[in-house]
PDB file of N, CA and C in Angstrom:
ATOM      1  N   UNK A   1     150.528 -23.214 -47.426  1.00  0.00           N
ATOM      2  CA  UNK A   1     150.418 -23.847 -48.732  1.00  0.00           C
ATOM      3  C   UNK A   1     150.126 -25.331 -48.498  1.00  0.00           C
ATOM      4  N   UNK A   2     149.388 -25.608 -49.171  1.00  0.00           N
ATOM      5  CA  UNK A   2     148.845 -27.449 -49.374  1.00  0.00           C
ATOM      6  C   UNK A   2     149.428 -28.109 -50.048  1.00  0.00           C
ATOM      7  N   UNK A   3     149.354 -29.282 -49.697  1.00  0.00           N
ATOM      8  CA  UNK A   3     149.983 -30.289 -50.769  1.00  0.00           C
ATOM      9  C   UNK A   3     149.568 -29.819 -52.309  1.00  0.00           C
ATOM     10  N   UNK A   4     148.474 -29.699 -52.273  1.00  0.00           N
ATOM     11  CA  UNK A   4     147.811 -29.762 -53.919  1.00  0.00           C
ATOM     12  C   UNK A   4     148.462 -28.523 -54.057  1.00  0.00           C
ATOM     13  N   UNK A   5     148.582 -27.558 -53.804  1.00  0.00           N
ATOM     14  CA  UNK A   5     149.218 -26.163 -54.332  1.00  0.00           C
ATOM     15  C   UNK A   5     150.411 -26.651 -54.804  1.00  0.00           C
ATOM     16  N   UNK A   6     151.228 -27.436 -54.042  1.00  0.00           N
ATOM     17  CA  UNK A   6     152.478 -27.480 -54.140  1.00  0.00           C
ATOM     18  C   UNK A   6     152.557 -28.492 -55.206  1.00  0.00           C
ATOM     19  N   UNK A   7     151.797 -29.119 -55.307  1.00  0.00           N
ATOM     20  CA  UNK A   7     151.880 -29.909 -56.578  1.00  0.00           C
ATOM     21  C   UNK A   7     151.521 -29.325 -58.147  1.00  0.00           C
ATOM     22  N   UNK A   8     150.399 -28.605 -57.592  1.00  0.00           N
ATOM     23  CA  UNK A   8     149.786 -27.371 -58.845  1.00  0.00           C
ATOM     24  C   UNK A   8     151.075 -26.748 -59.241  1.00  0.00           C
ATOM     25  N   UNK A   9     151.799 -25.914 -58.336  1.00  0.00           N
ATOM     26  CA  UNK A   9     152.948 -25.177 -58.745  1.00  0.00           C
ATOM     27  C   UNK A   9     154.186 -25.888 -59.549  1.00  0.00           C
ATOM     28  N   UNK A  10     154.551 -27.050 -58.715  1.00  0.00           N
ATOM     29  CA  UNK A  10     155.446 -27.733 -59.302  1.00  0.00           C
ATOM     30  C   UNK A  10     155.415 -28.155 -60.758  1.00  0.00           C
ATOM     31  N   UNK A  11     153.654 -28.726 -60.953  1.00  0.00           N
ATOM     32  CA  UNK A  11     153.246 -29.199 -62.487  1.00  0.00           C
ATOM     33  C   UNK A  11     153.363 -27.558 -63.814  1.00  0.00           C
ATOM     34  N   UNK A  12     152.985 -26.336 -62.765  1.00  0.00           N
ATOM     35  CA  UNK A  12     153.554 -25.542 -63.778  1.00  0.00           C
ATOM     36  C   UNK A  12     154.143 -24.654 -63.921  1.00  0.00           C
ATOM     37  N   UNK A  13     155.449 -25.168 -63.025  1.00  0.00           N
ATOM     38  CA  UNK A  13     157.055 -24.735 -63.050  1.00  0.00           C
ATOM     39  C   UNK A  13     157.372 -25.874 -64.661  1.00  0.00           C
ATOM     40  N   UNK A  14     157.009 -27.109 -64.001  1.00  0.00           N
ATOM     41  CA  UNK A  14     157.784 -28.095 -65.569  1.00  0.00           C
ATOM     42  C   UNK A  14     156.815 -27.969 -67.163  1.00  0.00           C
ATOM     43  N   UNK A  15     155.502 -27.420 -66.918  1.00  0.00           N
ATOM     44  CA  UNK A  15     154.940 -26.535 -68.018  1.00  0.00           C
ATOM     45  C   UNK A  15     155.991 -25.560 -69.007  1.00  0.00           C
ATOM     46  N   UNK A  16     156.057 -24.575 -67.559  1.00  0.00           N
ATOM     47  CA  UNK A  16     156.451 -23.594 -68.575  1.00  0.00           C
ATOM     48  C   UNK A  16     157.843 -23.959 -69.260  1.00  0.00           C
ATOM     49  N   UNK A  17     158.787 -24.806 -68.539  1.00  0.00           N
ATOM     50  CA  UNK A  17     159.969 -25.279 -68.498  1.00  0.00           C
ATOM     51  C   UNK A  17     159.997 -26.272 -70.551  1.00  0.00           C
ATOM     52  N   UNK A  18     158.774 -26.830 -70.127  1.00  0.00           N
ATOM     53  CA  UNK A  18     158.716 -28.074 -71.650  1.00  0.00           C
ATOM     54  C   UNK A  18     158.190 -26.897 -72.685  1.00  0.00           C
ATOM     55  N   UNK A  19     157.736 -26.106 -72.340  1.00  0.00           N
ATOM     56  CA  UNK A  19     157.151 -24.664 -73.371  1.00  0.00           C
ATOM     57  C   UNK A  19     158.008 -24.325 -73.503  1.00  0.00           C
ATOM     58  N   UNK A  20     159.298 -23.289 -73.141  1.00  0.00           N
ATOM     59  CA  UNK A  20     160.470 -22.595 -73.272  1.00  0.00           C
ATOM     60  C   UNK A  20     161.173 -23.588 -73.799  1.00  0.00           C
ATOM     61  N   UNK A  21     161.339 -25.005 -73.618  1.00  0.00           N
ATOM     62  CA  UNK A  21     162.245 -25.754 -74.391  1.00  0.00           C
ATOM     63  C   UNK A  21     161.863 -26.413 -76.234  1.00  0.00           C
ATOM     64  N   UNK A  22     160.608 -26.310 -75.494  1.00  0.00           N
ATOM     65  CA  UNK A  22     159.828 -26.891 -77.302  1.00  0.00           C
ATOM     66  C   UNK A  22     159.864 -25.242 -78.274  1.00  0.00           C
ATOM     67  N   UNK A  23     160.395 -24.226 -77.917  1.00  0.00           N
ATOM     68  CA  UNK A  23     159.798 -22.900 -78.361  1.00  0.00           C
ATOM     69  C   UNK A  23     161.829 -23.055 -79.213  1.00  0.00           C
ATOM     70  N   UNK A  24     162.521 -23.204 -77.632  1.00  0.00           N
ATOM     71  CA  UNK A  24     163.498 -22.918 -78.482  1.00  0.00           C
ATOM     72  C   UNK A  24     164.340 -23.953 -78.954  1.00  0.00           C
ATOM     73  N   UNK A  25     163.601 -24.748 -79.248  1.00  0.00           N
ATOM     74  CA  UNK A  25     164.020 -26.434 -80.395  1.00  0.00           C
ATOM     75  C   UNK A  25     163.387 -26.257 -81.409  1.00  0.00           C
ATOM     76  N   UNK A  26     162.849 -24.908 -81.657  1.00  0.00           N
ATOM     77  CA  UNK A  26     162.120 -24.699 -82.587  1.00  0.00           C
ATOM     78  C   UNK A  26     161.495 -25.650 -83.452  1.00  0.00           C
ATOM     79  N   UNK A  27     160.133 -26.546 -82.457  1.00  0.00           N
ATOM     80  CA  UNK A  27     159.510 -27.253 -82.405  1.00  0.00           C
ATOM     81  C   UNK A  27     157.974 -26.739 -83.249  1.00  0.00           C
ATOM     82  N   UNK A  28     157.303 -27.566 -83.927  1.00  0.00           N
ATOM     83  CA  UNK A  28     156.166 -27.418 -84.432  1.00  0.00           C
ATOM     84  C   UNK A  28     155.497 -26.392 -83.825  1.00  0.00           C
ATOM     85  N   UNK A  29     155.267 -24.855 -84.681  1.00  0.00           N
ATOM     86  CA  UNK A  29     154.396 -24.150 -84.370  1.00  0.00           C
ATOM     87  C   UNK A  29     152.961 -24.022 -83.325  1.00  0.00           C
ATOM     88  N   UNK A  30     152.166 -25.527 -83.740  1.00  0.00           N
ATOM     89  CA  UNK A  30     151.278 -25.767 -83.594  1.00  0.00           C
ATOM     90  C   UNK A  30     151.403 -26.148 -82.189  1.00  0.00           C
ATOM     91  N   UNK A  31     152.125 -27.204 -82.178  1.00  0.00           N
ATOM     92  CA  UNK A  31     152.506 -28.026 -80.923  1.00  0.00           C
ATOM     93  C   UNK A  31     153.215 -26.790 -79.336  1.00  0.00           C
ATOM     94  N   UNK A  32     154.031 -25.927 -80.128  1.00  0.00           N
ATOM     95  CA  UNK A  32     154.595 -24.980 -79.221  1.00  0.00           C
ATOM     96  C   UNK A  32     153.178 -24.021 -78.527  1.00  0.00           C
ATOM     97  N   UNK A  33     152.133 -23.673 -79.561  1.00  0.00           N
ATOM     98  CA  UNK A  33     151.298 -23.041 -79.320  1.00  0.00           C
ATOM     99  C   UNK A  33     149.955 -24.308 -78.158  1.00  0.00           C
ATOM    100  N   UNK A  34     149.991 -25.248 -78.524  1.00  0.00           N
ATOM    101  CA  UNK A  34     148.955 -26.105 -77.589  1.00  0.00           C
ATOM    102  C   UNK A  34     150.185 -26.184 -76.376  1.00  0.00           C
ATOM    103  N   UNK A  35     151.217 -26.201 -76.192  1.00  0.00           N
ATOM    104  CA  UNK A  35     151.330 -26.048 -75.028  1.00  0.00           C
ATOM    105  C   UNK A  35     151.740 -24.540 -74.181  1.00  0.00           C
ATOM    106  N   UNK A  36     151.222 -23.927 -74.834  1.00  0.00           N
ATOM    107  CA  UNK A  36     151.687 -22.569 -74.494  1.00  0.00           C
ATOM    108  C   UNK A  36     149.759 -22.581 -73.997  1.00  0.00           C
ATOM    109  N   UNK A  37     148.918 -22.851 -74.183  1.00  0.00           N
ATOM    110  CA  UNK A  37     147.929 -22.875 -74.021  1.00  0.00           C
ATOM    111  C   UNK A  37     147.255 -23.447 -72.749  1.00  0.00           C
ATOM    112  N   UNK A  38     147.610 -24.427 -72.745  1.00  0.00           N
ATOM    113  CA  UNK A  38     148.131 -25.561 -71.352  1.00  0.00           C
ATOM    114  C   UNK A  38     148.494 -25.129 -70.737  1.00  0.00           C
ATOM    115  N   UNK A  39     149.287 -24.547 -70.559  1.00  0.00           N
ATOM    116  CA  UNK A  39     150.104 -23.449 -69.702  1.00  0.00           C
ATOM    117  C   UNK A  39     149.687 -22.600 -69.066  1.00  0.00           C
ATOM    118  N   UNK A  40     148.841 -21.804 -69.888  1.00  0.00           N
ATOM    119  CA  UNK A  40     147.932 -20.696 -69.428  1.00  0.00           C
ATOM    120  C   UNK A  40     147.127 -20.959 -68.887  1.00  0.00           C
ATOM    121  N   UNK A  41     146.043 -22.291 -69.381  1.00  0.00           N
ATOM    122  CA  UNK A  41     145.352 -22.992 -68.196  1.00  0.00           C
ATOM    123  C   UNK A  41     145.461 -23.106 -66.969  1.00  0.00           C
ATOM    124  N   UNK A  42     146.590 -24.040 -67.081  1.00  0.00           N
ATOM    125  CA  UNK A  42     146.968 -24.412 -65.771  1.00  0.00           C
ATOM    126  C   UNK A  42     147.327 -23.655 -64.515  1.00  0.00           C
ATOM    127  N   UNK A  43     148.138 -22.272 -65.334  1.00  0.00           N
ATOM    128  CA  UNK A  43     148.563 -21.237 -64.395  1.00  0.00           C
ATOM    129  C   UNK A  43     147.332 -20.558 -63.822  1.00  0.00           C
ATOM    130  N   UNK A  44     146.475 -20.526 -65.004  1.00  0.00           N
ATOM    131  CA  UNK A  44     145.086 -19.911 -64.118  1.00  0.00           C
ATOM    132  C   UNK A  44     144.311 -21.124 -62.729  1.00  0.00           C
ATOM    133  N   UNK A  45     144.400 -21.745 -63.193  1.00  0.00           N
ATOM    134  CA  UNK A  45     143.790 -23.114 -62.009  1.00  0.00           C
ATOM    135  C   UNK A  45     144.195 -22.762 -60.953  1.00  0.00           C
ATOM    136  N   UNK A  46     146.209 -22.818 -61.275  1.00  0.00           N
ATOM    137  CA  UNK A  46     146.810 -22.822 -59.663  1.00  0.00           C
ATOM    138  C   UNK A  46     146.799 -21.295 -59.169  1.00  0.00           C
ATOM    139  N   UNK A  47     146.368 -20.309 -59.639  1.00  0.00           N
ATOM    140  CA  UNK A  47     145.889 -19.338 -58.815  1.00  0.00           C
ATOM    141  C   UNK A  47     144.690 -19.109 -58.173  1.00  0.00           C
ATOM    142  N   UNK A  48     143.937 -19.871 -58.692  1.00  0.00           N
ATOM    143  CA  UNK A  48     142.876 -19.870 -58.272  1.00  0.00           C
ATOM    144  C   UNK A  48     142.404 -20.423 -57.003  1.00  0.00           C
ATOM    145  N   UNK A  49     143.619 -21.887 -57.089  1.00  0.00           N
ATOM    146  CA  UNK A  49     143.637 -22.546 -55.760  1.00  0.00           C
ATOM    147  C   UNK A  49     144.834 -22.106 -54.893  1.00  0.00           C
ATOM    148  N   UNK A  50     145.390 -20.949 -55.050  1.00  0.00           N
ATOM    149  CA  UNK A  50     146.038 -20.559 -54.013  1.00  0.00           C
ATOM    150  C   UNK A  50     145.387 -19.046 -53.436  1.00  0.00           C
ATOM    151  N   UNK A  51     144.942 -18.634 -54.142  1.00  0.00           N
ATOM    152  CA  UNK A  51     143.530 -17.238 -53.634  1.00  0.00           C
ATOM    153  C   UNK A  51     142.538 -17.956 -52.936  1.00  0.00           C
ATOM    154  N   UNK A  52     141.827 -18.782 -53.426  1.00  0.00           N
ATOM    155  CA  UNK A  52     140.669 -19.224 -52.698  1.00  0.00           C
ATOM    156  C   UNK A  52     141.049 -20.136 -51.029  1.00  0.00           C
TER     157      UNK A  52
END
Protein backbone atom coordinates (compact mmCIF):
# COMPACT_ATOMS: atom_id res chain seq x y z
CA UNK A 1 0.00 0.00 0.00
CA UNK A 2 1.21 3.70 -0.86
CA UNK A 3 1.15 6.63 0.78
CA UNK A 4 -1.68 7.98 -1.48
CA UNK A 5 -3.80 4.80 -0.79
CA UNK A 6 -3.36 5.32 2.66
CA UNK A 7 -4.36 8.67 2.52
CA UNK A 8 -7.32 7.85 -0.05
CA UNK A 9 -8.52 5.37 2.64
CA UNK A 10 -8.11 7.44 5.57
CA UNK A 11 -10.06 10.55 3.66
CA UNK A 12 -12.88 7.91 3.25
CA UNK A 13 -12.94 6.29 6.54
CA UNK A 14 -13.73 10.26 7.87
CA UNK A 15 -16.33 10.50 4.76
CA UNK A 16 -18.30 7.95 5.67
CA UNK A 17 -17.81 8.80 9.45
CA UNK A 18 -19.22 12.90 8.72
CA UNK A 19 -22.14 10.98 6.52
CA UNK A 20 -23.30 8.58 9.38
CA UNK A 21 -23.04 11.56 11.72
CA UNK A 22 -24.88 14.30 9.53
CA UNK A 23 -27.62 11.31 8.73
CA UNK A 24 -28.07 10.77 12.36
CA UNK A 25 -28.23 14.63 13.53
CA UNK A 26 -30.78 14.45 11.31
CA UNK A 27 -29.21 17.02 9.24
CA UNK A 28 -30.61 18.65 5.97
CA UNK A 29 -31.86 16.07 3.61
CA UNK A 30 -30.13 17.63 0.86
CA UNK A 31 -26.86 18.17 2.53
CA UNK A 32 -26.93 14.38 4.01
CA UNK A 33 -27.58 13.28 0.40
CA UNK A 34 -24.43 15.54 -1.29
CA UNK A 35 -22.42 13.91 1.05
CA UNK A 36 -23.55 10.58 0.74
CA UNK A 37 -22.63 11.25 -2.88
CA UNK A 38 -19.06 12.32 -2.14
CA UNK A 39 -18.75 9.39 -0.59
CA UNK A 40 -19.54 7.22 -3.25
CA UNK A 41 -17.16 9.08 -5.33
CA UNK A 42 -14.52 8.93 -3.45
CA UNK A 43 -14.89 5.27 -2.48
CA UNK A 44 -14.91 4.56 -6.14
CA UNK A 45 -11.46 6.59 -6.78
CA UNK A 46 -9.81 4.75 -3.85
CA UNK A 47 -10.54 1.48 -5.41
CA UNK A 48 -9.53 2.19 -8.26
CA UNK A 49 -6.16 3.23 -6.97
CA UNK A 50 -5.74 0.30 -4.98
CA UNK A 51 -6.66 -2.36 -8.07
CA UNK A 52 -4.66 -0.59 -10.49
Amino acid sequence: MDLIESVMLCMLLGLVGATAMAYRAENEPRDVRLLVGLTTLWGAGTAVAFVA
